[in-house]
N, C-alpha and C. Protein backbone atom coordinates (compact mmCIF):
# COMPACT_ATOMS: atom_id res chain seq x y z
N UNK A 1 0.84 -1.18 0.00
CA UNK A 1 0.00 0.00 0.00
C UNK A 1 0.89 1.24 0.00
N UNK A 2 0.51 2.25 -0.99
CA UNK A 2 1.63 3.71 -0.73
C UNK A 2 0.76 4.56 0.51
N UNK A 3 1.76 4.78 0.69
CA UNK A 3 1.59 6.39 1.80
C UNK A 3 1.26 7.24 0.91
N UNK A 4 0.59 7.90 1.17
CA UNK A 4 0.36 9.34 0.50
C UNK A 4 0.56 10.56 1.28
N UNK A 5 1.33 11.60 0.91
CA UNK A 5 1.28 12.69 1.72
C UNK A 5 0.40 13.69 1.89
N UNK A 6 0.28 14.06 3.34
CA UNK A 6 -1.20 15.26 3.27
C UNK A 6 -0.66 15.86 4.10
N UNK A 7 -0.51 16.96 3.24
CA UNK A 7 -0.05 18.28 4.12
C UNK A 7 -1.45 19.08 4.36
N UNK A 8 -1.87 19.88 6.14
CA UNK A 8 -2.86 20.68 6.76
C UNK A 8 -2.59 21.87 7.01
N UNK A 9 -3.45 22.81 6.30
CA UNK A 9 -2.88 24.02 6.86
C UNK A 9 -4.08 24.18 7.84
N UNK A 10 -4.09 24.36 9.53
CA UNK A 10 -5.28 24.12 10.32
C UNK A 10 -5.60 25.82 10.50
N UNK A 11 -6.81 25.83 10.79
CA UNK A 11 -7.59 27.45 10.90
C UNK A 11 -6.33 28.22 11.49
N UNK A 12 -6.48 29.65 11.49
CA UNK A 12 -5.86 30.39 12.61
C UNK A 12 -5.94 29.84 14.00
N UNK A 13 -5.34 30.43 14.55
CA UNK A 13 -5.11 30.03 15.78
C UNK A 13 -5.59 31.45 16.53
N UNK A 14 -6.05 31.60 17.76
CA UNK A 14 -6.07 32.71 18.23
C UNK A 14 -5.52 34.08 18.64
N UNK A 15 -3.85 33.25 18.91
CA UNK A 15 -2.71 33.93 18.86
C UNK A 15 -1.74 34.52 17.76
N UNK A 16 -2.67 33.87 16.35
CA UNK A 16 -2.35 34.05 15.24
C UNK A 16 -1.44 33.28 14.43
N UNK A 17 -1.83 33.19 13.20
CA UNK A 17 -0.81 32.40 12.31
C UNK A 17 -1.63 30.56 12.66
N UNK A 18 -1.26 30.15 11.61
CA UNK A 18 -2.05 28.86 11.26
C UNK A 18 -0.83 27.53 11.08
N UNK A 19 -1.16 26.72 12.35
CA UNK A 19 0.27 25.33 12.15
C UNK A 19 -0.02 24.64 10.91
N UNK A 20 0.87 24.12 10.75
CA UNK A 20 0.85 23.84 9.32
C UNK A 20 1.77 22.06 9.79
N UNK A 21 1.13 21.08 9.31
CA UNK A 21 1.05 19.97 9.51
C UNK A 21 1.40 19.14 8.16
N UNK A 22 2.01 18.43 8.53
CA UNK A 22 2.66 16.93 7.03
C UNK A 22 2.40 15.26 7.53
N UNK A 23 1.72 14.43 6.98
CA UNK A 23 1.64 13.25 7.25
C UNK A 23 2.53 12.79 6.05
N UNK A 24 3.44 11.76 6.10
CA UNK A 24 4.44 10.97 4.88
C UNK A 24 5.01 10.05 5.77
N UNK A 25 5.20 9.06 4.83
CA UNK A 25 5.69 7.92 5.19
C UNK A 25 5.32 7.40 6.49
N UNK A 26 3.94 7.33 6.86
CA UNK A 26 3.53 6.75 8.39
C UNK A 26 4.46 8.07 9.37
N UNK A 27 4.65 9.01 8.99
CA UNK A 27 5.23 10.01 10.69
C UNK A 27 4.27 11.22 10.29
N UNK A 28 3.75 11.42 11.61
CA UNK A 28 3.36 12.46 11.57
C UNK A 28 3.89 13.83 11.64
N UNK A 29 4.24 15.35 11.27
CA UNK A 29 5.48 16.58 11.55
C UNK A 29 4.40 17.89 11.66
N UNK A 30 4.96 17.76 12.43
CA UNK A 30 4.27 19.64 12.93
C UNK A 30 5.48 20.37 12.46
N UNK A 31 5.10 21.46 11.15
CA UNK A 31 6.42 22.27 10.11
C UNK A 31 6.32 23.59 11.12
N UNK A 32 5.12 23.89 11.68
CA UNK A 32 5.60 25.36 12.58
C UNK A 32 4.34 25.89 11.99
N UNK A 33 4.16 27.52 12.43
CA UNK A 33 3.05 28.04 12.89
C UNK A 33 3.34 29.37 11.55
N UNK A 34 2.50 28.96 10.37
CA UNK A 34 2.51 30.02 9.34
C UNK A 34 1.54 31.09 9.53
N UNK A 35 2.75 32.11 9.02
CA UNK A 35 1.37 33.80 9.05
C UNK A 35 1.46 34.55 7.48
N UNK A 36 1.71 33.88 6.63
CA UNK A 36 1.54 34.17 5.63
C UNK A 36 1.51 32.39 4.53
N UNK A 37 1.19 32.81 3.66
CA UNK A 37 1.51 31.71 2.38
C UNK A 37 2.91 31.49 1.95
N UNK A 38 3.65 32.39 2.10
CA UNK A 38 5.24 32.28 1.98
C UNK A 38 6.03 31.60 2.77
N UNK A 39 5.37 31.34 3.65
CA UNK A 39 5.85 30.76 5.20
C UNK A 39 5.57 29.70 5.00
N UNK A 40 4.27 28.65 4.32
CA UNK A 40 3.85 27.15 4.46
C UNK A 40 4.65 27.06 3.08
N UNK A 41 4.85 28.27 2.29
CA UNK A 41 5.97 27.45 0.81
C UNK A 41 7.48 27.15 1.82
N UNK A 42 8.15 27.78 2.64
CA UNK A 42 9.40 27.56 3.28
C UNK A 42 9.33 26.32 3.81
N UNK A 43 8.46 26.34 4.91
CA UNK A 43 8.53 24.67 5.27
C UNK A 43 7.89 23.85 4.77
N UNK A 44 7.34 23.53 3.78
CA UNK A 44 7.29 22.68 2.76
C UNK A 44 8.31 22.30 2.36
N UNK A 45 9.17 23.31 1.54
CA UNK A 45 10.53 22.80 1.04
C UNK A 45 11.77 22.37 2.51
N UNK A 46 11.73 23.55 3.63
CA UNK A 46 12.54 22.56 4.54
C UNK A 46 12.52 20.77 4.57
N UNK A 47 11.05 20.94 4.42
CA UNK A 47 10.75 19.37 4.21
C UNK A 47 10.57 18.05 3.56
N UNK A 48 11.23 19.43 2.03
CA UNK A 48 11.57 18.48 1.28
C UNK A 48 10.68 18.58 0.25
N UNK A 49 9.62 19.40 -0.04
CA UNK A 49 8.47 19.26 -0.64
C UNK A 49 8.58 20.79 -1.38
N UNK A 50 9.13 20.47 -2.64
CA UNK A 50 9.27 21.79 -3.12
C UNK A 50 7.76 21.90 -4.58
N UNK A 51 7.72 23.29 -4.62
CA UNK A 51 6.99 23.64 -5.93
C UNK A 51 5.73 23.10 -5.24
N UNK A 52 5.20 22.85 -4.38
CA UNK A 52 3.92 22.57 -3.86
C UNK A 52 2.64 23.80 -4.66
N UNK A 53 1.70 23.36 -5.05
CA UNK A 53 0.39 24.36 -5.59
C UNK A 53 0.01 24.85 -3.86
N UNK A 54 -0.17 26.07 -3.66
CA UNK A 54 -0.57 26.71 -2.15
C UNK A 54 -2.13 26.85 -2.82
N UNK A 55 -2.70 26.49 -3.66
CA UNK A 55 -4.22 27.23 -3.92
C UNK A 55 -5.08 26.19 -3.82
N UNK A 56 -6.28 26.53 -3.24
CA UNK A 56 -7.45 25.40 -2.82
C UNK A 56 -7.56 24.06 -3.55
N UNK A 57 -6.66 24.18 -4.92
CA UNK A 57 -7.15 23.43 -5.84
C UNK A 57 -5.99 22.31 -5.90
N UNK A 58 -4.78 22.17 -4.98
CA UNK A 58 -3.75 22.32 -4.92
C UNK A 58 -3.93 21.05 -3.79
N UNK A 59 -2.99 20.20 -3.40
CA UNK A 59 -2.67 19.28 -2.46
C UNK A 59 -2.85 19.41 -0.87
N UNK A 60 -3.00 20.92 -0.94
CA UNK A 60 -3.16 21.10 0.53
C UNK A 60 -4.39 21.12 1.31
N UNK A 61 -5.06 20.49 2.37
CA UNK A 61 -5.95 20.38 2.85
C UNK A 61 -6.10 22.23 3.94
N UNK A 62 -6.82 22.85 3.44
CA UNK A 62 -6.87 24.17 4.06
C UNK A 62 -7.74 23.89 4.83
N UNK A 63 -7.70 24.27 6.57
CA UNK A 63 -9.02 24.22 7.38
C UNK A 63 -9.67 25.45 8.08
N UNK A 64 -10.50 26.10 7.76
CA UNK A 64 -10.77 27.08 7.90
C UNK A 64 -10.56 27.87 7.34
N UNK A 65 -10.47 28.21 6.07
CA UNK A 65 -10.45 28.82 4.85
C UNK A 65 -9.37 28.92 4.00
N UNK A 66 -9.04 29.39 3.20
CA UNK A 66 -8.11 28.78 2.12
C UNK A 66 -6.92 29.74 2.16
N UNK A 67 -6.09 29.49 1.38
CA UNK A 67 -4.49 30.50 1.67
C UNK A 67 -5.26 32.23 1.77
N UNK A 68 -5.82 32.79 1.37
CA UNK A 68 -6.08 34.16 1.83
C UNK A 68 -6.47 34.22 3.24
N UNK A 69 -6.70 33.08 4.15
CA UNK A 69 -7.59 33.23 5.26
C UNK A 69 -5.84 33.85 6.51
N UNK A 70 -6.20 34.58 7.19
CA UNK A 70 -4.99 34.84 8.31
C UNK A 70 -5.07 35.57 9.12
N UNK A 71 -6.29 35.90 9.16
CA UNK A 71 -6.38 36.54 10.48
C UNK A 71 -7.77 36.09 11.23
N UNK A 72 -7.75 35.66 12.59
CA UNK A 72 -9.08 34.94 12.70
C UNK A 72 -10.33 35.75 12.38
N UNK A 73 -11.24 34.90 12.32
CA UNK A 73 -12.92 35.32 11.80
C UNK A 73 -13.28 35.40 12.92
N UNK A 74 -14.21 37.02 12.81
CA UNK A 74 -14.87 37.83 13.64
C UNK A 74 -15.91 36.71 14.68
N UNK A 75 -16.52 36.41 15.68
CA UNK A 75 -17.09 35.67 15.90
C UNK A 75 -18.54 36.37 16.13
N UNK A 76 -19.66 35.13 16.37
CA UNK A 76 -20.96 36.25 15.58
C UNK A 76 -21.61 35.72 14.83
């Protein structure tokens, strides 16, 4: 069976900026806490994962809204 990789970019966080998560090869990696889209392209490639698509349409599982999302939603 292959592994498949799934990289998460999870909602904001309250304190700001959104962790950004990699499943491969059966390990799970927490890449660090992105506040822009430039930031989940860096550790991507730290990790080896270069030229990644950052857009909804793209490999990355966005949670809580898609690469424009970064600053939390008003609550309400």
């Amino acid at each position: 069976m292959t592994d498949q990789t799934e990289i998460v970019v999870h909602p904001v966080s309250p304190q700001g900026g959104r962790k950004v998560t990699v499943h491969a090869l059966g390990v799970d990696a927490d890449l660090g806490r992105a506040h822009t889209p430039a930031d989940v392209s860096e550790f991507l490639r730290r990790a080896g994962l270069e030229d990644v698509d950052l857009s909804e349409d793209g490999p990355i599982r966005w949670e809580g809204g898609g690469p424009e999302v970064w600053s939390p939603r008003p609550s309400g």
